[in-house]
C-alpha atoms as a PDB file:
ATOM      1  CA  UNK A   1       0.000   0.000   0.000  1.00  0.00           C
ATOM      2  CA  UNK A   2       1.387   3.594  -0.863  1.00  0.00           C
ATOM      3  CA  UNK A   3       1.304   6.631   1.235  1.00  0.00           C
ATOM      4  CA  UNK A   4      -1.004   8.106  -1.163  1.00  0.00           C
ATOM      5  CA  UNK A   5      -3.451   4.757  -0.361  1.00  0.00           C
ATOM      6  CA  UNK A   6      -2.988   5.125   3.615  1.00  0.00           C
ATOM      7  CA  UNK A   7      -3.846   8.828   3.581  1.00  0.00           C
ATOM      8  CA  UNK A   8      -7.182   8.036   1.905  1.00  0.00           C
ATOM      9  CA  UNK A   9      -8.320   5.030   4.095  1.00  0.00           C
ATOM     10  CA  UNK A  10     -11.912   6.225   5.385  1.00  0.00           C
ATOM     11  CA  UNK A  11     -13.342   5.573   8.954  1.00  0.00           C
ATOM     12  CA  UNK A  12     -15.500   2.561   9.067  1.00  0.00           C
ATOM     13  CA  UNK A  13     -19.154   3.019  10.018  1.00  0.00           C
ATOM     14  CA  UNK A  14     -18.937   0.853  13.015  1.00  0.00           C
ATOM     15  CA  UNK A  15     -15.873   2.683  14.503  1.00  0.00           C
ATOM     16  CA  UNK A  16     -17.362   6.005  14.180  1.00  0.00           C
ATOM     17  CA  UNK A  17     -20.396   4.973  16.153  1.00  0.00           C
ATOM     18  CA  UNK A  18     -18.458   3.188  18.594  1.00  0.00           C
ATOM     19  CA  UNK A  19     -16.500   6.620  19.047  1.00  0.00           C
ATOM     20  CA  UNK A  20     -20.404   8.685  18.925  1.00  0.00           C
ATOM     21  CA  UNK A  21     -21.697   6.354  21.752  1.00  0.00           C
ATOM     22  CA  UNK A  22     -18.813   6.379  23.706  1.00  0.00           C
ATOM     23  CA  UNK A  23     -18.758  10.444  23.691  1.00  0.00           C
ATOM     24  CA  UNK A  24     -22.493  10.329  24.337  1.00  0.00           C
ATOM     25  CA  UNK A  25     -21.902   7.576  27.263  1.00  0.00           C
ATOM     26  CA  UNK A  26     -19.141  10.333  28.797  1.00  0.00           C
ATOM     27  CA  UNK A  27     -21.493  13.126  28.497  1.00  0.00           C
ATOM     28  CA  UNK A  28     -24.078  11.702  30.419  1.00  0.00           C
ATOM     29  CA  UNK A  29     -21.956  10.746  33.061  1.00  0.00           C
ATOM     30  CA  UNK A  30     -20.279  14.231  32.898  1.00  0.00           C
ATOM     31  CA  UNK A  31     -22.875  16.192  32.965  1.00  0.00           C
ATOM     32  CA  UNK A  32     -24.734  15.465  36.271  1.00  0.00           C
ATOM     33  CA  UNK A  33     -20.935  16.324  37.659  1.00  0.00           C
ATOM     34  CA  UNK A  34     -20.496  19.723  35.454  1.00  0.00           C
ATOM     35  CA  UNK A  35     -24.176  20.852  36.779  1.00  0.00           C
ATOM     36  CA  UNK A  36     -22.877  20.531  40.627  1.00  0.00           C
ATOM     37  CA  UNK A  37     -19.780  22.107  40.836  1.00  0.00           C
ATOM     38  CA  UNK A  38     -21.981  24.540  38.579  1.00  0.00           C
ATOM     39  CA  UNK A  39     -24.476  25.454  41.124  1.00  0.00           C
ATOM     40  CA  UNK A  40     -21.904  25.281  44.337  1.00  0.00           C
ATOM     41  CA  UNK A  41     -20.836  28.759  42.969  1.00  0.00           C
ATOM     42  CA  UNK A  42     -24.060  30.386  43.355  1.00  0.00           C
ATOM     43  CA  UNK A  43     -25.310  32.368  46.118  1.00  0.00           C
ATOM     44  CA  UNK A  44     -28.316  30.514  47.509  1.00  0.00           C
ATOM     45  CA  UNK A  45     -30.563  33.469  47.405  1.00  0.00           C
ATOM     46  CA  UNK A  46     -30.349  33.387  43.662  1.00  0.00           C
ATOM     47  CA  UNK A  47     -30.665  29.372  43.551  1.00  0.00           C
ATOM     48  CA  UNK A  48     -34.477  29.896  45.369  1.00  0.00           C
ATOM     49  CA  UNK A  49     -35.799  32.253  43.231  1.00  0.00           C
ATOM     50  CA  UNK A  50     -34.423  30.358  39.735  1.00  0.00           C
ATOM     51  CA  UNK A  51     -32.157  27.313  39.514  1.00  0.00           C
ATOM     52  CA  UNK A  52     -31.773  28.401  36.216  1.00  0.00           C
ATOM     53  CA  UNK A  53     -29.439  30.754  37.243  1.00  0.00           C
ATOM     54  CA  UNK A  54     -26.550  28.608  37.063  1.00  0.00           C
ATOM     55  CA  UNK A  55     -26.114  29.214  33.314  1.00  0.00           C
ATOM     56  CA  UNK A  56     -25.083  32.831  33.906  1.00  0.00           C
ATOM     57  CA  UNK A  57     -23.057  35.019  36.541  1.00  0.00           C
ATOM     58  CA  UNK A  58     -22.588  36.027  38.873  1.00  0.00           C
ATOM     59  CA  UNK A  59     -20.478  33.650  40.343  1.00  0.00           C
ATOM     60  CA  UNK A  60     -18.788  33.058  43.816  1.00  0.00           C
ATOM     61  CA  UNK A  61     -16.801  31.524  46.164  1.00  0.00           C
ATOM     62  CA  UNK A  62     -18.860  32.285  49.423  1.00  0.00           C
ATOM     63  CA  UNK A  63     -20.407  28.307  49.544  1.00  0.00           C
ATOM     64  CA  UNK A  64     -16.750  27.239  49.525  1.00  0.00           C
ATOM     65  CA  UNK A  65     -15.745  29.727  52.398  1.00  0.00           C
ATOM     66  CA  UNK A  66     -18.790  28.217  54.363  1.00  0.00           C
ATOM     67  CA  UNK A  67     -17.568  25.314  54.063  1.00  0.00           C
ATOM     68  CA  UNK A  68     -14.123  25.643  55.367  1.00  0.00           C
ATOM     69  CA  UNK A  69     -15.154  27.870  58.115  1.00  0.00           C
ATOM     70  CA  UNK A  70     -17.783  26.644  59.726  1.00  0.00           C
ATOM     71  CA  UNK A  71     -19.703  23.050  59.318  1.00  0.00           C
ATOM     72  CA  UNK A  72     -19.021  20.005  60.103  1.00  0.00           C
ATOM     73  CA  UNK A  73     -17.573  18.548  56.993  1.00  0.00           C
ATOM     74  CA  UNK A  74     -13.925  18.356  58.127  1.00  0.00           C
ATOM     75  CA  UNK A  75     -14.737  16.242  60.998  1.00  0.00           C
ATOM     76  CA  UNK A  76     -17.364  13.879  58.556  1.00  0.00           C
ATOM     77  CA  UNK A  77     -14.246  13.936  56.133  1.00  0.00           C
ATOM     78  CA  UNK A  78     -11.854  13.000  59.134  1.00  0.00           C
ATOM     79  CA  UNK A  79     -13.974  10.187  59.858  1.00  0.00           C
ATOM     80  CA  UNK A  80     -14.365   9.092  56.163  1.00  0.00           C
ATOM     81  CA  UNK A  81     -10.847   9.182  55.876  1.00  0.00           C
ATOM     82  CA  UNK A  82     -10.255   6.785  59.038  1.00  0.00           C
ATOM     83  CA  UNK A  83     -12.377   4.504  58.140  1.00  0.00           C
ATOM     84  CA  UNK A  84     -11.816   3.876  54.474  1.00  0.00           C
ATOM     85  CA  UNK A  85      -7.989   3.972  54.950  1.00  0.00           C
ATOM     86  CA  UNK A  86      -8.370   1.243  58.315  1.00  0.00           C
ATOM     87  CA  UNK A  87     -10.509  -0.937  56.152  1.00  0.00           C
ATOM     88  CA  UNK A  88      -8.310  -0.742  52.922  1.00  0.00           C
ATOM     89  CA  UNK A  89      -5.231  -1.680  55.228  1.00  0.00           C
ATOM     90  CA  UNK A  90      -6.970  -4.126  56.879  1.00  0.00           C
ATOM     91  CA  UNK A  91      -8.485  -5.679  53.807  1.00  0.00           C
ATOM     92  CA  UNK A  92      -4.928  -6.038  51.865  1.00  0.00           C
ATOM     93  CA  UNK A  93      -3.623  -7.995  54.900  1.00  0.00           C
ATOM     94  CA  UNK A  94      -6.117 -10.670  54.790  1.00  0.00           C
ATOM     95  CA  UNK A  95      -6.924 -10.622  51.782  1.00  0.00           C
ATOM     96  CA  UNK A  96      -2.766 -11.265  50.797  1.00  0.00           C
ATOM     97  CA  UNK A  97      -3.043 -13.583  53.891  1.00  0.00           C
ATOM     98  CA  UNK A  98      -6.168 -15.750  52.742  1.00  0.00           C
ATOM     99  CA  UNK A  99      -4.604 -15.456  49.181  1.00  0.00           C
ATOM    100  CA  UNK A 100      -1.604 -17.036  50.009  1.00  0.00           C
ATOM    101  CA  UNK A 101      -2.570 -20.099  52.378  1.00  0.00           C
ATOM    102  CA  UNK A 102      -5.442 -20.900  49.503  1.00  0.00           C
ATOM    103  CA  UNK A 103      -2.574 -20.886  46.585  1.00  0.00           C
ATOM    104  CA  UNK A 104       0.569 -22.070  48.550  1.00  0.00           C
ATOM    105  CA  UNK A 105      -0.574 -24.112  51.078  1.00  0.00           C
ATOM    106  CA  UNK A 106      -2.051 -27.473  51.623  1.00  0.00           C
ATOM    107  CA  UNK A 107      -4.327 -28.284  54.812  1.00  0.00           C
ATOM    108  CA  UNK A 108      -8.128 -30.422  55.197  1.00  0.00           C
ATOM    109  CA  UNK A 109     -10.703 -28.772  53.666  1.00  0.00           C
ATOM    110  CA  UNK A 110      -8.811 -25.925  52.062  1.00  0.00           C
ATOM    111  CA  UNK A 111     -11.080 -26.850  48.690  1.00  0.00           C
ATOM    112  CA  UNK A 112     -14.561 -26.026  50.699  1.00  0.00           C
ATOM    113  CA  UNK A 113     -13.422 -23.619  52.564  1.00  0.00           C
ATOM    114  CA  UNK A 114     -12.493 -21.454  49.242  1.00  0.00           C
ATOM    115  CA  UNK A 115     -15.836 -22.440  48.168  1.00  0.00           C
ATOM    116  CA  UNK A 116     -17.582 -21.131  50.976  1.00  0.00           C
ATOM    117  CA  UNK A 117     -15.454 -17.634  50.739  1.00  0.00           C
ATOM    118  CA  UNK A 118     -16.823 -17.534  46.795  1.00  0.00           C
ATOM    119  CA  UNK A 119     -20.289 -18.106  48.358  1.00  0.00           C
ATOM    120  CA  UNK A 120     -19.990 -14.285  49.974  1.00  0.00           C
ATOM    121  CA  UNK A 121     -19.706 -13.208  46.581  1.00  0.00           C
ATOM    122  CA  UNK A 122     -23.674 -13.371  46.524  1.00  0.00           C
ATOM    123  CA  UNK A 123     -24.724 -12.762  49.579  1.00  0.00           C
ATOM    124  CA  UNK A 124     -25.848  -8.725  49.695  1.00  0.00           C
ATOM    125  CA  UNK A 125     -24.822  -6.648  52.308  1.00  0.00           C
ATOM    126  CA  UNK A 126     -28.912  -6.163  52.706  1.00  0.00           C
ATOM    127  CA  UNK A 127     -29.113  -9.734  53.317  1.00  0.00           C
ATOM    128  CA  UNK A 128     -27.132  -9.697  56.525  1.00  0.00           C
ATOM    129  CA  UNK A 129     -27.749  -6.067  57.933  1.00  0.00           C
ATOM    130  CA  UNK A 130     -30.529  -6.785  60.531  1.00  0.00           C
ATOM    131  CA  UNK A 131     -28.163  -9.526  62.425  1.00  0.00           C
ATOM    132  CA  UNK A 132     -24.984  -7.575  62.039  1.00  0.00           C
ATOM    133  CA  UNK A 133     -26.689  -4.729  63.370  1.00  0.00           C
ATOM    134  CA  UNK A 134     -28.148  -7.066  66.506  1.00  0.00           C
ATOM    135  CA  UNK A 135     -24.518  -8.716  67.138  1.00  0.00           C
ATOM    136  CA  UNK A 136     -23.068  -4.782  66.769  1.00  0.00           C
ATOM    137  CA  UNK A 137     -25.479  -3.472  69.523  1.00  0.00           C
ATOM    138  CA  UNK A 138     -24.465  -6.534  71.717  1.00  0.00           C
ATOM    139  CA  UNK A 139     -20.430  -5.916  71.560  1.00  0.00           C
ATOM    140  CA  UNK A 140     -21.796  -1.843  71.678  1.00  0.00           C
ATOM    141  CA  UNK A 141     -19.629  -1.279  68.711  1.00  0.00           C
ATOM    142  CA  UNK A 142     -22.301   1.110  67.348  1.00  0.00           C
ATOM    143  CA  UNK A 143     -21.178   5.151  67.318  1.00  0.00           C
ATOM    144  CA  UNK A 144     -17.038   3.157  67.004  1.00  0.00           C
ATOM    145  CA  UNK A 145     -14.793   3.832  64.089  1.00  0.00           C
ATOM    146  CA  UNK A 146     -14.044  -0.279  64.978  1.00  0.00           C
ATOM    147  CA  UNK A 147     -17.756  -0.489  64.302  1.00  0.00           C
ATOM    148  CA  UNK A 148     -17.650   1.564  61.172  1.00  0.00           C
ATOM    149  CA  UNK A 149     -14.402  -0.402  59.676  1.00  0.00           C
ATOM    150  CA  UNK A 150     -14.873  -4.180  60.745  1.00  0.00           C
ATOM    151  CA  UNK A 151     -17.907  -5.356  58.620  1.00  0.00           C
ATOM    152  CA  UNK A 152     -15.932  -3.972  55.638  1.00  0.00           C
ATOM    153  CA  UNK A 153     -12.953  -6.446  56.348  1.00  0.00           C
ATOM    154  CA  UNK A 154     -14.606  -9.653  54.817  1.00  0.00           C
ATOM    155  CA  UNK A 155     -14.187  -9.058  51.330  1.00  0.00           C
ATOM    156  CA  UNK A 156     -14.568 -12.006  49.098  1.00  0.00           C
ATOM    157  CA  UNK A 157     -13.542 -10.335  45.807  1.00  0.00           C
ATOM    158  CA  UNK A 158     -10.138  -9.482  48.144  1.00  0.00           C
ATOM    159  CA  UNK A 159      -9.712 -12.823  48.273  1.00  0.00           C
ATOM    160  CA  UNK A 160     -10.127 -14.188  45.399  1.00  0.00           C
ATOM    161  CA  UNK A 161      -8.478 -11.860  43.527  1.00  0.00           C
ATOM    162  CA  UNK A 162      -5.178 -12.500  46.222  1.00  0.00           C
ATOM    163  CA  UNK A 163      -5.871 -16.126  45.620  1.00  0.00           C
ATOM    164  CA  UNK A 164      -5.369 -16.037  41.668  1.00  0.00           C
ATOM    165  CA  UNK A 165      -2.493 -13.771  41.476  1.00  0.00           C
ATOM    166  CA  UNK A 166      -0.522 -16.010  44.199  1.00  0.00           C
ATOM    167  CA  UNK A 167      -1.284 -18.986  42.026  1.00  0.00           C
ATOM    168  CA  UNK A 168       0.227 -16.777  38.696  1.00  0.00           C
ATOM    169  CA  UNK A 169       3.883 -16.510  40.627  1.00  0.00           C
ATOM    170  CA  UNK A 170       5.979 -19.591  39.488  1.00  0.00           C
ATOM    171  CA  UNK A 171       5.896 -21.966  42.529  1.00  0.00           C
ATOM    172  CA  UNK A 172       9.927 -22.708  41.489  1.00  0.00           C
ATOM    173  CA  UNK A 173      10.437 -19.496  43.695  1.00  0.00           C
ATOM    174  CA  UNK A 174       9.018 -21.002  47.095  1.00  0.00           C
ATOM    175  CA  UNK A 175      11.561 -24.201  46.255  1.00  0.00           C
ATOM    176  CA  UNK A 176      14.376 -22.208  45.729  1.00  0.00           C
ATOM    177  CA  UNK A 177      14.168 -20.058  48.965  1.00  0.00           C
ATOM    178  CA  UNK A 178      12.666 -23.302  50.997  1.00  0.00           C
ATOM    179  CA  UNK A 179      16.446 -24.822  50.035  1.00  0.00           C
ATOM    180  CA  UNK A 180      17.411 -21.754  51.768  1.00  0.00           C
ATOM    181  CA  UNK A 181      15.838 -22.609  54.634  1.00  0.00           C
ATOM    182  CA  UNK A 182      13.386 -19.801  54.245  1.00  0.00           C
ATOM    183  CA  UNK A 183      10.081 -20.114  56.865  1.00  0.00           C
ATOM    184  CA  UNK A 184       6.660 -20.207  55.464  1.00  0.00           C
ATOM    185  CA  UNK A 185       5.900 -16.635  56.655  1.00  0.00           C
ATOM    186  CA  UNK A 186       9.500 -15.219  54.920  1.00  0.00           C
ATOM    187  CA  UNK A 187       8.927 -16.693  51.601  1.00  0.00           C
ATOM    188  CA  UNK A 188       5.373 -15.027  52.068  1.00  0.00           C
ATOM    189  CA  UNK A 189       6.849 -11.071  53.300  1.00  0.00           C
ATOM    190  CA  UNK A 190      10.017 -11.241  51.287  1.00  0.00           C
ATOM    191  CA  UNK A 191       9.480 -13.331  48.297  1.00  0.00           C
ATOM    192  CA  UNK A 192       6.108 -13.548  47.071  1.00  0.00           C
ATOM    193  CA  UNK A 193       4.115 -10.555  48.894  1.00  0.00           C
ATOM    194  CA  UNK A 194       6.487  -8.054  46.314  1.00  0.00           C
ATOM    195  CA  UNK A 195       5.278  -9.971  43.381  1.00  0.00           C
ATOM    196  CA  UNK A 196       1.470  -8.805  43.781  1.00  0.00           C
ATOM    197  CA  UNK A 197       2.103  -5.024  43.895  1.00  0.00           C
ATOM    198  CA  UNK A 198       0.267  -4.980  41.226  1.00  0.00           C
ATOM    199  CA  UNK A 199      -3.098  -6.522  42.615  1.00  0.00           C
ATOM    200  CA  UNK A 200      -2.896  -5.002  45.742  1.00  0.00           C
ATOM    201  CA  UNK A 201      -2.713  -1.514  44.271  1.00  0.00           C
ATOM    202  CA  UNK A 202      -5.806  -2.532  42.295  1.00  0.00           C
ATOM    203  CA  UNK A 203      -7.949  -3.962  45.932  1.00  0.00           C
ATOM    204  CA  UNK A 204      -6.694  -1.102  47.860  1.00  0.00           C
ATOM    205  CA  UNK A 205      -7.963   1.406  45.222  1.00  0.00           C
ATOM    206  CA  UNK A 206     -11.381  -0.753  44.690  1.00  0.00           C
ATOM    207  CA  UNK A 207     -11.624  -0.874  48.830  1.00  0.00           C
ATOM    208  CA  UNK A 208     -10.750   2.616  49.267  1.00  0.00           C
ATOM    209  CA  UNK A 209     -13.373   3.845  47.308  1.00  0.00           C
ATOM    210  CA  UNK A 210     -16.106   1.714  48.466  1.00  0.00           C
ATOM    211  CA  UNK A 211     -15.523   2.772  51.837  1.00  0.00           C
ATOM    212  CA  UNK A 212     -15.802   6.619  51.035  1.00  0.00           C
ATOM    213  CA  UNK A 213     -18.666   5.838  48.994  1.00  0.00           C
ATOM    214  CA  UNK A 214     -20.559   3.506  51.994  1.00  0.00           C
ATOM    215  CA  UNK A 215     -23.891   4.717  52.756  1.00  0.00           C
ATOM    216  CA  UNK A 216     -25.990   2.267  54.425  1.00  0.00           C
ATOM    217  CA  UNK A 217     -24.207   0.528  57.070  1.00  0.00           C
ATOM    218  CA  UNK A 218     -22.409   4.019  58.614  1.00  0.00           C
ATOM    219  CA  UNK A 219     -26.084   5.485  58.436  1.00  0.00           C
ATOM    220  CA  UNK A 220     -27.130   2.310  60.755  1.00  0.00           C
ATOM    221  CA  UNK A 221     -24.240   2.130  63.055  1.00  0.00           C
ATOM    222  CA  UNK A 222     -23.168   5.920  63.162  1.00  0.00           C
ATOM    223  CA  UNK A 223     -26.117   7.814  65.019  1.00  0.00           C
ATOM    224  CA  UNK A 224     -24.163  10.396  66.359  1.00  0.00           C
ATOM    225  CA  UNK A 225     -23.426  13.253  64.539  1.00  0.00           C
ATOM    226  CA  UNK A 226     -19.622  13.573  65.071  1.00  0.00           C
ATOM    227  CA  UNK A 227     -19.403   9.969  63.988  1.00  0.00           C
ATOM    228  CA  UNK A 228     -21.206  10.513  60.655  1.00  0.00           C
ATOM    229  CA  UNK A 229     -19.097   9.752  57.781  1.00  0.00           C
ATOM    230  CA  UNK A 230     -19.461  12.042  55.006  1.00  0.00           C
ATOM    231  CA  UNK A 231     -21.788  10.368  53.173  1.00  0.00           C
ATOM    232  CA  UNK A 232     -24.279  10.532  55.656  1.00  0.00           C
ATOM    233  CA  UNK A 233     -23.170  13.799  57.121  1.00  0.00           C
ATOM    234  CA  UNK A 234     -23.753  15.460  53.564  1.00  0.00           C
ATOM    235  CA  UNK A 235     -27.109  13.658  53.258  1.00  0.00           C
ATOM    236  CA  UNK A 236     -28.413  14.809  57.091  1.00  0.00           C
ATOM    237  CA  UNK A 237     -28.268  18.568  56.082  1.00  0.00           C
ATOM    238  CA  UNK A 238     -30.702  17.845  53.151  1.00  0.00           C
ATOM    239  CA  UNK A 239     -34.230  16.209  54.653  1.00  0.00           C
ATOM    240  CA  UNK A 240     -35.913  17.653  51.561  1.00  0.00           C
ATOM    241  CA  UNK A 241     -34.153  16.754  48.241  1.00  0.00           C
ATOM    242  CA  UNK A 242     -37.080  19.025  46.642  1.00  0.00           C
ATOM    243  CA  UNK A 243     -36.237  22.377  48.394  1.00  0.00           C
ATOM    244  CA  UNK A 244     -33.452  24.770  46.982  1.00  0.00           C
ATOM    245  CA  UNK A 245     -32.776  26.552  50.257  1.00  0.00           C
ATOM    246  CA  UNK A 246     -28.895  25.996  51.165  1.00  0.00           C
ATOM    247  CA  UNK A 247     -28.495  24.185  47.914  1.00  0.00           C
ATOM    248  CA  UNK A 248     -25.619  25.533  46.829  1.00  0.00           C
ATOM    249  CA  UNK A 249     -24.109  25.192  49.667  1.00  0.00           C
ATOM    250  CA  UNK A 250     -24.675  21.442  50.003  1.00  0.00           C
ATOM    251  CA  UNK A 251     -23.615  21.597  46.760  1.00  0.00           C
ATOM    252  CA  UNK A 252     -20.248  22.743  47.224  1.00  0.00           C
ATOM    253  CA  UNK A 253     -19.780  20.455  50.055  1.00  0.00           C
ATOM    254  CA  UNK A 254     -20.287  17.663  48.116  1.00  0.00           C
ATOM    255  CA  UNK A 255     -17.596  18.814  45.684  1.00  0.00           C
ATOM    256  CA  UNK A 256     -15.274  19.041  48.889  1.00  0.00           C
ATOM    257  CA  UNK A 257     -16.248  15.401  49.925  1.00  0.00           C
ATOM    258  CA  UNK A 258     -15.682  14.449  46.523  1.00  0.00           C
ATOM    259  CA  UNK A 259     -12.113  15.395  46.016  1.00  0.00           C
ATOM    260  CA  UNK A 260     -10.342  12.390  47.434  1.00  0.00           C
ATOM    261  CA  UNK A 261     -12.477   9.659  45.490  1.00  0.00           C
ATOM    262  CA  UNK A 262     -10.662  12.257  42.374  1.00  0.00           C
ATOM    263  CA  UNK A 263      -7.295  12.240  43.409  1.00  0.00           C
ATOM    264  CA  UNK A 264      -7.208   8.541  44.058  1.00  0.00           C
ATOM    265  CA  UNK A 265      -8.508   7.903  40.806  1.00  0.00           C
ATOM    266  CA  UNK A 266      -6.160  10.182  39.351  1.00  0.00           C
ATOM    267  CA  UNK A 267      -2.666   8.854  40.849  1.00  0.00           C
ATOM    268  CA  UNK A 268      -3.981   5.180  40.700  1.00  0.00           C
ATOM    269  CA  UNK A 269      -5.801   4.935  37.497  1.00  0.00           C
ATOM    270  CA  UNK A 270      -3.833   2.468  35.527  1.00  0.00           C
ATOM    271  CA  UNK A 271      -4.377   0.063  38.144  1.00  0.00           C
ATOM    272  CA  UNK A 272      -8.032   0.753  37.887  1.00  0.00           C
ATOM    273  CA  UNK A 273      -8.025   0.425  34.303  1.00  0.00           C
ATOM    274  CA  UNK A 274      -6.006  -2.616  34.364  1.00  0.00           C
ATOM    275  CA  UNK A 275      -8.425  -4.408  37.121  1.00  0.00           C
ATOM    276  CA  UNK A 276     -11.663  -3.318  35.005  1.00  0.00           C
ATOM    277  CA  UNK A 277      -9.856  -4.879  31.520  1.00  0.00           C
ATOM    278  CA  UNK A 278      -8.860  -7.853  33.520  1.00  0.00           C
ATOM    279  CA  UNK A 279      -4.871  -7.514  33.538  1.00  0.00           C
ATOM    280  CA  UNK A 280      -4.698  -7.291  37.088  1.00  0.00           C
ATOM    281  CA  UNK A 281      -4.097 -11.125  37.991  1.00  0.00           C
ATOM    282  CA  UNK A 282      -1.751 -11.671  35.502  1.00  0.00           C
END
């Protein structure tokens, strides 16, 4: 083919409605996004009389000085950030742990019991709230960040995911350092552990996220208000969804609360991209 030939070659049909649907897909997932930050710089005097307002100045910063002088979004924000970073910890240790005795190790009843773990995959948390919340009450873990970060520890797809990735390294590397009289637990920290960078970036991004995101079990277990997260700290200062009083300001603390779940995305987002394709356990 000349140069002449490859500078004519026309877009196919199919690719340029794969490209239209994906722009439309972005724009409706955009949009909703644009429209908030949008109104969290108007004045909510202006937002009562006409939401329409949005779509032309003036414009201002006051919601956003609110919001760092006076409510009660750094403490939600604190908490949110306790509790998603204790559970993401806590979830990459077992998880590697659990991961590593189901792919290295032989003991009874390893088979079932990997079975059984697979069998939380489809169990909702709805399923299980009314007894978690009962056993909760009884250890009077309720109003606890313990309370807030515990039920968020058994993760299945943490797991599994460990499980396959340990069973990717080449098992040649637990012989060689066993015939250097390695333990169990060293060929697990020093050998293999390094090897799954990779997946654990991917689980600690999914498990961070999920955390910030939680609504229904801190609205159950946190009652107090300086142990909302700020999910349902945001959510409290709104009883009517309808009403436009104070909207910009919730507005622009949502933005605030938003941030993080942003600049995890941004730093970590090959690893997110590489879990959704499906190159993370390889």
């Amino acid at each position: 083919m000349t140069g002449a030939n490859i500078g004519m070659v026309r877009p196919r049909i199919g690719d340029v409605l794969i490209v239209l649907l994906v722009v439309l897909a972005a724009l409706i997932m955009i949009l909703p996004i644009a429209w908030v930050i949008a109104l969290s710089f108007k004045l909510n005097q202006e937002l009562k009389l006409d939401t329409n307002a949005v779509f032309h100045a003036p414009y201002t910063l006051k919601n956003y000085l609110d919001v760092l002088g006076g409510s009660n979004v750094f403490r939600w924000f604190l908490n949110s950030v306790i509790v998603s970073f204790g559970m993401t910890v806590g979830v990459l240790i077992l998880s590697s742990l659990a991961g590593y005795g189901f792919a290295r190790l032989r003991f009874p009843g390893r088979d079932i019991l990997f079975v059984l773990v697979l069998f939380g995959l489809a169990v909702p948390e709805q399923a299980v709230i009314v007894a978690r919340h009962q056993i909760f009450s009884m250890l009077k873990l309720h109003n606890t960040y313990p309370g807030l970060i515990l039920p968020g520890l058994a993760a299945p797809f943490g797991v599994f995911l460990m499980t396959q990735y340990f069973r990717e390294i080449p098992k040649e590397l637990d012989e060689a350092a066993l015939l250097d009289n390695a333990s169990r637990f060293s060929i697990f920290w020093k050998v293999l552990l390094p090897q799954t960078i990779p997946a654990q970036a991917t689980l600690g991004v999914f498990t961070f996220l999920g955390a910030w995101n939680d609504y229904l079990w801190p609205l159950i277990s946190a009652t107090k208000k300086e142990m909302y997260t700020i999910t349902t700290g945001i959510a409290s200062m709104q009883t009517n969804f309808a009403q436009t009083e104070g909207l910009g300001f919730l507005m622009a603390q949502a933005v605030f609360a938003g941030l993080p779940t942003l600049l995890v995305y941004l730093f970590f987002q090959k690893y997110i991209v590489a879990a959704v394709s499906g190159r993370a356990a390889r």
